[in-house]
C-alpha atoms as a PDB file:
ATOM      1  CA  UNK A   1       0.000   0.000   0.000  1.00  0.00           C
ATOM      2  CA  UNK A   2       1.008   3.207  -1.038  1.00  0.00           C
ATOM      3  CA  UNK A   3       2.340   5.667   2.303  1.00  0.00           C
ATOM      4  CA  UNK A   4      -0.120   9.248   1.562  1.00  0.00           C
ATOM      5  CA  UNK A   5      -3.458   8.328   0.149  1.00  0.00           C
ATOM      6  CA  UNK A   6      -4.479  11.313  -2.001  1.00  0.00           C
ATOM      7  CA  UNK A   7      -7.286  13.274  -1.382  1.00  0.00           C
ATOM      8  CA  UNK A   8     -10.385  14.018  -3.730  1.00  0.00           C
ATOM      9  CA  UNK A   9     -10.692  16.908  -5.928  1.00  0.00           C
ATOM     10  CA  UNK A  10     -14.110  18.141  -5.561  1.00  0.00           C
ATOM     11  CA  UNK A  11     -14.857  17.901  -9.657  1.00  0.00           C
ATOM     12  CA  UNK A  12     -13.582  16.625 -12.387  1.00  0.00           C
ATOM     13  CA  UNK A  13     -13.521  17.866 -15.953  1.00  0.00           C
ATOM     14  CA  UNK A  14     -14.735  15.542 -18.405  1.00  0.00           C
ATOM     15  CA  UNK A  15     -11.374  15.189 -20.449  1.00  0.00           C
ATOM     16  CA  UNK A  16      -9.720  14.564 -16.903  1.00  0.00           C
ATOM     17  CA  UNK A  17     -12.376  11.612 -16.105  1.00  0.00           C
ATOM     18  CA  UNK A  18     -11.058  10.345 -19.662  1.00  0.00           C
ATOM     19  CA  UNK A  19      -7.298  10.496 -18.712  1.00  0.00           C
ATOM     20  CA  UNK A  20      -7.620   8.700 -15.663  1.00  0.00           C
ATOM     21  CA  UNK A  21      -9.438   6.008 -17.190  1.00  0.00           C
ATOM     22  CA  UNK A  22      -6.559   6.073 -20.268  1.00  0.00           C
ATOM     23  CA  UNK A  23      -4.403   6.100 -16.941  1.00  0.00           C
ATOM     24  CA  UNK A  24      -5.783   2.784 -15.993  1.00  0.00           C
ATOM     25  CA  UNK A  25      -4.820   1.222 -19.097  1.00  0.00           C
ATOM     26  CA  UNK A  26      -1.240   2.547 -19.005  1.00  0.00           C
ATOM     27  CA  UNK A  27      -1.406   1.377 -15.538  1.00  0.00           C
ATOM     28  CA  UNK A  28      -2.237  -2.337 -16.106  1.00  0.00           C
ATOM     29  CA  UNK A  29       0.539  -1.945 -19.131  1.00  0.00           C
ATOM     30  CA  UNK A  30       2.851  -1.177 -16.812  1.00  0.00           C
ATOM     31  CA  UNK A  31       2.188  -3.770 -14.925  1.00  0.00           C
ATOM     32  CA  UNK A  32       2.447  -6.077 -17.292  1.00  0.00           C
ATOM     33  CA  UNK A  33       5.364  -4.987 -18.269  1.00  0.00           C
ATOM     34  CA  UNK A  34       6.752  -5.608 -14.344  1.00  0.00           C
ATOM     35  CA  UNK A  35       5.770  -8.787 -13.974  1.00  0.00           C
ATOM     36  CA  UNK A  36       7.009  -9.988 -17.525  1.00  0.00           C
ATOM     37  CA  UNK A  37      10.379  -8.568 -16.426  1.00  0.00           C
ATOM     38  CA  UNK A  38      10.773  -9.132 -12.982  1.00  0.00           C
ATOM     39  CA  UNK A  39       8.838 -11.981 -12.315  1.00  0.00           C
ATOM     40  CA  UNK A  40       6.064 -12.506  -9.192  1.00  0.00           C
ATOM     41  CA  UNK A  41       8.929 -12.638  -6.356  1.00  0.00           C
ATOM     42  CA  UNK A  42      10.300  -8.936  -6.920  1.00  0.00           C
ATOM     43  CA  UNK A  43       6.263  -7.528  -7.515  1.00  0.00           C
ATOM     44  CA  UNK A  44       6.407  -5.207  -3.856  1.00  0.00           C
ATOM     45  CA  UNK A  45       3.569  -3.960  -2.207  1.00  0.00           C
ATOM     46  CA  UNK A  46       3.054  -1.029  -4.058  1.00  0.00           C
ATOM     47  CA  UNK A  47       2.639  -3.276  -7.689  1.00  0.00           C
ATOM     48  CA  UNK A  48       0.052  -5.352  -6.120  1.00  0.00           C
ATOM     49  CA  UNK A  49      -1.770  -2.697  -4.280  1.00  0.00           C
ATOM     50  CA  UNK A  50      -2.137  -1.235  -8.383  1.00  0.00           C
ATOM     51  CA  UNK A  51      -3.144  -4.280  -9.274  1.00  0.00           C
ATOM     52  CA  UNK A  52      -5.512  -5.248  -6.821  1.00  0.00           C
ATOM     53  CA  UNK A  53      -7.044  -1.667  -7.496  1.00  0.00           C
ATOM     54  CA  UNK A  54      -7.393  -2.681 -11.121  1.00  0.00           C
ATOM     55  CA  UNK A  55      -8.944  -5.899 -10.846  1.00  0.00           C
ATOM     56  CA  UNK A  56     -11.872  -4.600  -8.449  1.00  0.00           C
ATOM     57  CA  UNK A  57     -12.533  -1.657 -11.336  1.00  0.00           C
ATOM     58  CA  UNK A  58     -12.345  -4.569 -14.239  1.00  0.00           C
ATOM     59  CA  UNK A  59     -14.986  -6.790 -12.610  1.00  0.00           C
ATOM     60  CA  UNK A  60     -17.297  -3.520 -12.609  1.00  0.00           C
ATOM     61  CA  UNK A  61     -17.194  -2.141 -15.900  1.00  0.00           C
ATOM     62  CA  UNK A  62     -19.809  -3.901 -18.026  1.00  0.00           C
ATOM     63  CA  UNK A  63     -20.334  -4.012 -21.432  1.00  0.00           C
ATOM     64  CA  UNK A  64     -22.759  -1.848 -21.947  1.00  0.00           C
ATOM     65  CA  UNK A  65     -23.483   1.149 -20.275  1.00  0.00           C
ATOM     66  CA  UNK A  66     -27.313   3.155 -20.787  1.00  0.00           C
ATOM     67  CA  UNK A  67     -25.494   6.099 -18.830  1.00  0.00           C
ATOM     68  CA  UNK A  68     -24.419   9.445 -21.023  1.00  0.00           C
ATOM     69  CA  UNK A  69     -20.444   9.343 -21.369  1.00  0.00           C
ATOM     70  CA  UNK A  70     -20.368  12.778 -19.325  1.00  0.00           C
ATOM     71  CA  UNK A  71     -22.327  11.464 -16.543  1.00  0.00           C
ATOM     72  CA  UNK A  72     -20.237   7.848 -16.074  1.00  0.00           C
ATOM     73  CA  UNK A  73     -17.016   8.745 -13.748  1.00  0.00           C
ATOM     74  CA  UNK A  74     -14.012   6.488 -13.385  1.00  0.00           C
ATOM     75  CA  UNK A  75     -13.857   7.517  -9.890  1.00  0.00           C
ATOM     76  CA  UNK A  76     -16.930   5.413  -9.873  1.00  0.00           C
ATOM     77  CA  UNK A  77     -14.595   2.181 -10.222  1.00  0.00           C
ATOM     78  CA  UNK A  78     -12.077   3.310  -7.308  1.00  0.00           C
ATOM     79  CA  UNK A  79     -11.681   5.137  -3.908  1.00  0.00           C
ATOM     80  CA  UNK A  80      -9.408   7.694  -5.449  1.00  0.00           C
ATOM     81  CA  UNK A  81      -7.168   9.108  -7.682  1.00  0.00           C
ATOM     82  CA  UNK A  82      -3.986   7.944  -5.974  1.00  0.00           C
ATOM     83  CA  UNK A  83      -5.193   4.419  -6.810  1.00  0.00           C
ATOM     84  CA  UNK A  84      -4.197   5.086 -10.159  1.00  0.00           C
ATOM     85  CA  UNK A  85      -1.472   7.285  -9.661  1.00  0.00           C
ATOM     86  CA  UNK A  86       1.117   4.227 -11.385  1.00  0.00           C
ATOM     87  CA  UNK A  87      -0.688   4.760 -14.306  1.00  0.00           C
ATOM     88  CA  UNK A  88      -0.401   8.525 -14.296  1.00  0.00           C
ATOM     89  CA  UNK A  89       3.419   8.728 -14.235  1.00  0.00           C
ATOM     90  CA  UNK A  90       3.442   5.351 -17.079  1.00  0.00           C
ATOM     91  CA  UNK A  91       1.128   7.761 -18.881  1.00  0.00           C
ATOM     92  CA  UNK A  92       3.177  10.930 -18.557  1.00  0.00           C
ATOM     93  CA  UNK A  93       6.106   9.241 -19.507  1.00  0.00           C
ATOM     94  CA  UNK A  94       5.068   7.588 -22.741  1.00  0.00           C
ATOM     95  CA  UNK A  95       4.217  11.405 -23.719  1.00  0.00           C
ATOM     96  CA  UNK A  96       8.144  12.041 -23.886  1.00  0.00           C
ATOM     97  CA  UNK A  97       7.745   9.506 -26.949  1.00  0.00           C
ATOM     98  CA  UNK A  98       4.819  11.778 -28.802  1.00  0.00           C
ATOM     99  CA  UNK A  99       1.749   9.766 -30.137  1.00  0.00           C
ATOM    100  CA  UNK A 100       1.611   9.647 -33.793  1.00  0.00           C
ATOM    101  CA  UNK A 101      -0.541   8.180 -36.800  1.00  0.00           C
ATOM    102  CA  UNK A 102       2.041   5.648 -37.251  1.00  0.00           C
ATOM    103  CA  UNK A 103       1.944   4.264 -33.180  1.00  0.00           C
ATOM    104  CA  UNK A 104      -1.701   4.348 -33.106  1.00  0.00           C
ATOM    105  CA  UNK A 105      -2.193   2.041 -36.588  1.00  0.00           C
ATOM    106  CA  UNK A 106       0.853  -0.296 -35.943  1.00  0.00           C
ATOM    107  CA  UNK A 107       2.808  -0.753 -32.811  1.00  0.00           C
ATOM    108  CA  UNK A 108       6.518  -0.242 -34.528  1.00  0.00           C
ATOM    109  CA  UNK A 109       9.426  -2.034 -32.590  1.00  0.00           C
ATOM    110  CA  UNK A 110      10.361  -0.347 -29.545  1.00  0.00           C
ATOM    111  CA  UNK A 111      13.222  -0.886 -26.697  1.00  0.00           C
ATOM    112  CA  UNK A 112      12.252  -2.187 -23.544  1.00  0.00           C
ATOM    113  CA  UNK A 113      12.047   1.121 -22.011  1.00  0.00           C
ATOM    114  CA  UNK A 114       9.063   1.797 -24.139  1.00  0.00           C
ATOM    115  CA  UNK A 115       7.379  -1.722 -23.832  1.00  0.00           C
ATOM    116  CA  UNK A 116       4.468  -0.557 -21.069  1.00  0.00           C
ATOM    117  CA  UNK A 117       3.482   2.088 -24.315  1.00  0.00           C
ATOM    118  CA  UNK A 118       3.202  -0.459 -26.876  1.00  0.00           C
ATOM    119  CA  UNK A 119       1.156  -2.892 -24.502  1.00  0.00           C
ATOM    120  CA  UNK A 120      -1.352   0.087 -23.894  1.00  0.00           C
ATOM    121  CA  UNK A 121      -1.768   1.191 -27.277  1.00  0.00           C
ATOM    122  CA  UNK A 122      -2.509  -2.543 -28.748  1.00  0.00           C
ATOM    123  CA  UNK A 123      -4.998  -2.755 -25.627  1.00  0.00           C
ATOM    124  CA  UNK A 124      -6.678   0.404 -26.992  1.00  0.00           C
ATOM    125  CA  UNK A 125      -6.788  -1.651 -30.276  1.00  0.00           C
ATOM    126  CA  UNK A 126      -8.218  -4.718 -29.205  1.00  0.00           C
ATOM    127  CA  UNK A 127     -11.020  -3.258 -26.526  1.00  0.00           C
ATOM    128  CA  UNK A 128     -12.907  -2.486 -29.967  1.00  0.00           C
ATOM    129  CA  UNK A 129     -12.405  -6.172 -31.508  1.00  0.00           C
ATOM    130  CA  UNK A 130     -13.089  -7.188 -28.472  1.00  0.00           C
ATOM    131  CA  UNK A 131     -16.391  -5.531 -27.568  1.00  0.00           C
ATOM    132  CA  UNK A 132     -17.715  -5.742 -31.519  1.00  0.00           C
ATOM    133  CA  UNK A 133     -17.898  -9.658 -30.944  1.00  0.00           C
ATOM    134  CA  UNK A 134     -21.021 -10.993 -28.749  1.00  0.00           C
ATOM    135  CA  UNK A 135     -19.457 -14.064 -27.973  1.00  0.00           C
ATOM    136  CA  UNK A 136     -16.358 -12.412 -26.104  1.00  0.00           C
ATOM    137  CA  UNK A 137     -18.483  -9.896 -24.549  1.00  0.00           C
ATOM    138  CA  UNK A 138     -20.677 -12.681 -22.962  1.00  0.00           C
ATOM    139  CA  UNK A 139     -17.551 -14.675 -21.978  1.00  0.00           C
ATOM    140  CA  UNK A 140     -16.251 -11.425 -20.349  1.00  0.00           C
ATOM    141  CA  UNK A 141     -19.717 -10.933 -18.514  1.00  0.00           C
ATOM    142  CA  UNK A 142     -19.953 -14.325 -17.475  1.00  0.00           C
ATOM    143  CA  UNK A 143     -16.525 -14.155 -15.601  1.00  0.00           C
ATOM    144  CA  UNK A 144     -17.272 -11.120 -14.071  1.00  0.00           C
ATOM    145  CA  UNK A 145     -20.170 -12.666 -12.645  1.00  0.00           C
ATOM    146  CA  UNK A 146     -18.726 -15.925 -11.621  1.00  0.00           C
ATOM    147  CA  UNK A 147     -15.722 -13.920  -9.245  1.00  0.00           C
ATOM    148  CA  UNK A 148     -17.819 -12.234  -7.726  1.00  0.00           C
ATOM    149  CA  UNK A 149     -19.589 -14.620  -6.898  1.00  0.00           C
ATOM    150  CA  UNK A 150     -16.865 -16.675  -5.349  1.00  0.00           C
ATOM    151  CA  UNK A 151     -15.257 -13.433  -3.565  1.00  0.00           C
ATOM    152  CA  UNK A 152     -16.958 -14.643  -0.464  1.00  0.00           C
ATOM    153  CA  UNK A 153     -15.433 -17.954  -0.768  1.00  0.00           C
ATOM    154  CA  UNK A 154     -11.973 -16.391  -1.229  1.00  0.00           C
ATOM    155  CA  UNK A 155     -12.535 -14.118   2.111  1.00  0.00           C
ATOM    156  CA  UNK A 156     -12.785 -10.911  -0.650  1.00  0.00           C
ATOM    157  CA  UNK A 157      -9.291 -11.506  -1.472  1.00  0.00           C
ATOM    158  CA  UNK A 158      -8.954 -10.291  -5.440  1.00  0.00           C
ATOM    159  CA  UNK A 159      -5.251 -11.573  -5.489  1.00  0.00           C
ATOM    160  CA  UNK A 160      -6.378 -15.641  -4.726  1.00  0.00           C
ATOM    161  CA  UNK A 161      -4.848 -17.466  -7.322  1.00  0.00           C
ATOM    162  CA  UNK A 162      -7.944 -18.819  -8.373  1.00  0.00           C
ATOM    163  CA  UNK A 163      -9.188 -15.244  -9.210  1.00  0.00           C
ATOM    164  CA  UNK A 164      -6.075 -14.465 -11.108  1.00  0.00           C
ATOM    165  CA  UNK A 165      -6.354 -17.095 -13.292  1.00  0.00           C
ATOM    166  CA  UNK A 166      -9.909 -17.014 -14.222  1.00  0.00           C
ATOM    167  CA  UNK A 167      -9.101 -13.228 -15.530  1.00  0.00           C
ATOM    168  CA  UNK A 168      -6.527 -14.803 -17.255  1.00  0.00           C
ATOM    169  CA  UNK A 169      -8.864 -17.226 -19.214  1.00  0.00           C
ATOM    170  CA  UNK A 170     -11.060 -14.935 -19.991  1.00  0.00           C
ATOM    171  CA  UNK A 171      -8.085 -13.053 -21.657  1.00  0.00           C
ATOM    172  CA  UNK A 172      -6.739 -16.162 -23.932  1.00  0.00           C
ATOM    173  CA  UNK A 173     -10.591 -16.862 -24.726  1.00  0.00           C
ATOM    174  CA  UNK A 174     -11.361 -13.378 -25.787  1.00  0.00           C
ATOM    175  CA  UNK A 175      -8.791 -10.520 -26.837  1.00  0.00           C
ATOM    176  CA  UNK A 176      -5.813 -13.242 -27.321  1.00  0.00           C
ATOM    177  CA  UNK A 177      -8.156 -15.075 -30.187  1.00  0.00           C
ATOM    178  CA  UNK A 178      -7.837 -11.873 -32.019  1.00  0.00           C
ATOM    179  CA  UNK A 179      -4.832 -11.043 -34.641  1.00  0.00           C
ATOM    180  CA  UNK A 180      -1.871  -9.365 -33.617  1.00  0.00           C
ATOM    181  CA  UNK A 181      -1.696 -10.760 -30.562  1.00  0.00           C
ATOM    182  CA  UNK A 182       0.131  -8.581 -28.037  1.00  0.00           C
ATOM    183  CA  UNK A 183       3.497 -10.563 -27.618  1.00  0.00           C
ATOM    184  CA  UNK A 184       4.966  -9.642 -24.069  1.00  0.00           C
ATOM    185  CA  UNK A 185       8.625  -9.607 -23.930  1.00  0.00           C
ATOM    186  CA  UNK A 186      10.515 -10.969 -20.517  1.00  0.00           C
ATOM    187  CA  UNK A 187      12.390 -13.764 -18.605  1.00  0.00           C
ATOM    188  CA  UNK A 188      12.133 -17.040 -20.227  1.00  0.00           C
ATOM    189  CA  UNK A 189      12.308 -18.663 -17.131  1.00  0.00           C
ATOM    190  CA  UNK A 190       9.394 -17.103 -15.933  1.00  0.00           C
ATOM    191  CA  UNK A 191       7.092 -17.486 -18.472  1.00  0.00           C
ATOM    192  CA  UNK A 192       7.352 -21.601 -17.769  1.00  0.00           C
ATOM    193  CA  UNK A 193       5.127 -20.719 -14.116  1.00  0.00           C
ATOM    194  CA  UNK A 194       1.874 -20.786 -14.698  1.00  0.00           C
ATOM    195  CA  UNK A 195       1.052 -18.481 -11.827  1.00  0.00           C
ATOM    196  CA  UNK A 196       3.737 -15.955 -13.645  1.00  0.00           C
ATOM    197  CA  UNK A 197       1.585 -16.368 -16.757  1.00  0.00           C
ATOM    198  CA  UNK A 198      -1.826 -15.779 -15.173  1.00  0.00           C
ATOM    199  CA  UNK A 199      -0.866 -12.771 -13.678  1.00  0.00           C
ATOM    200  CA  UNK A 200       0.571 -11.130 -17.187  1.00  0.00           C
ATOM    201  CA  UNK A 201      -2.767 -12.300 -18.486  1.00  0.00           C
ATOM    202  CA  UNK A 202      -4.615 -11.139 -16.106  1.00  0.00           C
ATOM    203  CA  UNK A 203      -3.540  -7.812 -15.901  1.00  0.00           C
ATOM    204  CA  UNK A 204      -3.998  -7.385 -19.392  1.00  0.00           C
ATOM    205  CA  UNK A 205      -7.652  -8.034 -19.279  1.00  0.00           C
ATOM    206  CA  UNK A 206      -7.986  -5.563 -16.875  1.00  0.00           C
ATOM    207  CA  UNK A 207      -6.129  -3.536 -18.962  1.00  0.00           C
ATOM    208  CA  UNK A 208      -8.869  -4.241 -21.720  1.00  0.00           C
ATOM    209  CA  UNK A 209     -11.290  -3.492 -19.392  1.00  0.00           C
ATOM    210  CA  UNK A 210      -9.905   0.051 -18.851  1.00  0.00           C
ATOM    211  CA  UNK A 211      -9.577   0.581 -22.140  1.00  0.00           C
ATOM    212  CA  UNK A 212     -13.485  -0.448 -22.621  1.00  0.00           C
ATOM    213  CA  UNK A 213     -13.868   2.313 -19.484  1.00  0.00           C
ATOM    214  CA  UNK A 214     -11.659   4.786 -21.821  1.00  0.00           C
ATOM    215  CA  UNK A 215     -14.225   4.322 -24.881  1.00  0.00           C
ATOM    216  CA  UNK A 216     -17.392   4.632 -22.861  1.00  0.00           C
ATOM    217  CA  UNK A 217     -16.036   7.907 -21.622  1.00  0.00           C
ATOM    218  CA  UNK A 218     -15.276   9.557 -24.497  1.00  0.00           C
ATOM    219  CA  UNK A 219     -11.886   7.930 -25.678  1.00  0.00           C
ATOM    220  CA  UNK A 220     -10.843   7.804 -29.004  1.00  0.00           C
ATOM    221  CA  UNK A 221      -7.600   7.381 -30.943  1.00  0.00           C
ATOM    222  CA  UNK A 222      -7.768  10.558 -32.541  1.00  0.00           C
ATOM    223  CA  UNK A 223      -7.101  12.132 -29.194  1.00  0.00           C
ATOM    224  CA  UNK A 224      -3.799  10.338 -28.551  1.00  0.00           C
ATOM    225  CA  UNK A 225      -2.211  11.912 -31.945  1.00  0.00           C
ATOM    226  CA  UNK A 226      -4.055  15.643 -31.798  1.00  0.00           C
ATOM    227  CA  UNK A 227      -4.571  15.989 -28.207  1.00  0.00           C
ATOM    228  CA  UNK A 228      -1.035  15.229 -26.424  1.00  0.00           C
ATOM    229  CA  UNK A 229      -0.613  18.930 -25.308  1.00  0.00           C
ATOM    230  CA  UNK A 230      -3.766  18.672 -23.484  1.00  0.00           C
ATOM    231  CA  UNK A 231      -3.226  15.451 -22.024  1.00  0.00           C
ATOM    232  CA  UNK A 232      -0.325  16.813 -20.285  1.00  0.00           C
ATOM    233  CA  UNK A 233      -2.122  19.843 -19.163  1.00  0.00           C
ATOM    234  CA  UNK A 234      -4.748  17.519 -17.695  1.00  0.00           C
ATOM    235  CA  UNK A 235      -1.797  15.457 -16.067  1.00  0.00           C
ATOM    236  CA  UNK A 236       0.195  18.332 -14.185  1.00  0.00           C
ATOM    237  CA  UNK A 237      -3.553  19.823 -12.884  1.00  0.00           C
ATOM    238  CA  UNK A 238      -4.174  16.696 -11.731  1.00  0.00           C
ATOM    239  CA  UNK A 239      -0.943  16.919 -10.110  1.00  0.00           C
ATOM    240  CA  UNK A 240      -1.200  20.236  -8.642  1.00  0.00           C
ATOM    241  CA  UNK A 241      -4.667  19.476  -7.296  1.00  0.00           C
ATOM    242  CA  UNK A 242      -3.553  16.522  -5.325  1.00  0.00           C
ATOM    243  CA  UNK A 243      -0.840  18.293  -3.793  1.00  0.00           C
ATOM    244  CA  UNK A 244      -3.073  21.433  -2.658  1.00  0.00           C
ATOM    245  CA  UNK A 245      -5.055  19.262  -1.211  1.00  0.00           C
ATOM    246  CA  UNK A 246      -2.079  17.158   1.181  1.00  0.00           C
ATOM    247  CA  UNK A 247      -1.365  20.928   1.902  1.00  0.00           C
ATOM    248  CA  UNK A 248      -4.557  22.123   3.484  1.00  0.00           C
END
C-alpha cells in the first residue's frame, strides 16, 4: 500500500475523467510490463496494491453502459485518484515519446524502455475487436459474474490465485483469439510458471477493461495523436490538485 493516500478533488472535468481512465490502461501496461520482467517474487507492495485496485474496477465495468459518457465517472470504479497514480506517471512518460498516426495504426518495434506504451496502445486496439464480438463480450460478462460470486469464498481476497487465473482465461478466450496478438517480452524462465503467466494475463484483461472504461467515456484514438498537449495539461492539474489538497 502506497504511504499518503491522495485526497479528492471536488470535480472533475470531463477530459480529466477520460485520462484517468486512459491512466488505468497505461497502468495495467505497466504492470504487465513488471511482472514480464521481474517476475512474481520482486512484484512489492506497491505493484500489487495497483493491481488489486485494477482488478476490483475490471470486474465492474460492463459491457454496456445506458449512462451518457459525461455522466459515467471512473472515480466510480475506485476510492481515489492515488489508486491510479502508477498509471499517471506510465502515462506521462510515454508522452516524452509523442503519439503519432504511425503508433496508433501499428505498434513499430520499440526498446524495452518503451514496452508498457506499446502494450497500452494494442490494448486500446483490441477493446474495440473485443467488444464488436457478442461471444467475447458474454464470456467477459460471465466471468465477471462468476468472481464475484466466489469473492466470499476467497474471504474478498482479489489476489487468490484462483481469481487471477480465471481473468486470465477470460483473456486467452477473448482478446488473445484476435490477430496481432500482443506478444509480451521478458524472462524465459518465468514465463514456464503458470502463476507468472496468469498474472501477465490477467492484468492485461484488466487492462482491456480500462480501455473499454476509456471508450465509454469519451476515448478515441484521434485524441492520442491531436490531443497530447492537453493530455499533459490535464496530467500536471491533476498533479497540482492533489498536492493542494495534502497541503490544506
Amino acid at each position: 500500500m502506497v504511504d499518503v493516500p491522495f485526497q479528492q478533488p471536488k470535480d472533475l472535468t470531463h477530459r480529466q475523467n477520460r485520462l484517468l481512465a486512459l491512466a488505468g490502461v497505461f497502468q495495467a501496461a505497466q504492470l504487465t510490463h513488471m511482472t514480464a520482467m521481474t517476475g512474481l517474487g520482486r512484484i512489492n507492495d506497491s505493484g500489487n496494491f495497483y493491481f488489486e485496485q485494477l482488478i476490483k474496477a475490471s470486474l465492474n465495468i460492463r459491457p454496456t453502459q445506458s449512462t451518457h459518457e459525461r455522466s459515467l465517472k471512473t472515480l466510480d470504479f475506485f476510492h481515489e485518484i492515488n489508486d491510479l497514480m502508477l498509471g499517471l506517471k506510465n502515462l506521462e512518460d510515454s508522452i516524452h515519446t509523442p503519439f503519432n498516426k504511425r503508433t496508433i495504426r501499428k505498434i513499430p518495434k520499440m526498446p524495452v524502455a518503451k514496452l508498457p506504451t506499446s502494450y497500452a496502445l494494442s490494448l486500446l486496439q483490441l477493446e474495440k475487436k473485443v467488444y464488436q464480438n457478442p461471444e467475447y463480450v458474454k464470456i467477459i460478462t460471465q466471468t465477471q459474474e462468476k468472481i464475484l460470486k466466489q469473492l466470499s469464498f476467497f474471504d474478498q481476497n482479489y489476489m487468490h490465485p484462483s481469481i487471477i487465473a480465471n481473468l486470465a482465461q477470460a483473456y486467452l478466450d477473448t482478446a488473445a483469439q484476435i490477430e496481432p496478438r500482443i506478444l509480451v517480452r521478458g524472462s524465459a524462465d518465468a514465463f514456464k510458471d503458470n502463476q507468472h503467466t496468469n498474472r501477465i494475463r490477467a492484468s492485461l484483461f484488466t487492462g482491456l477493461q480500462m480501455a473499454h472504461l476509456w471508450r465509454q467515456v469519451g476515448g478515441r484514438s484521434i485524441q492520442l495523436v491531436l490531443g497530447k498537449y492537453k493530455l499533459v495539461r490535464d496530467l500536471h492539474t491533476i498533479a497540482r490538485t492533489q498536492f493542494q489538497l495534502l497541503e490544506k
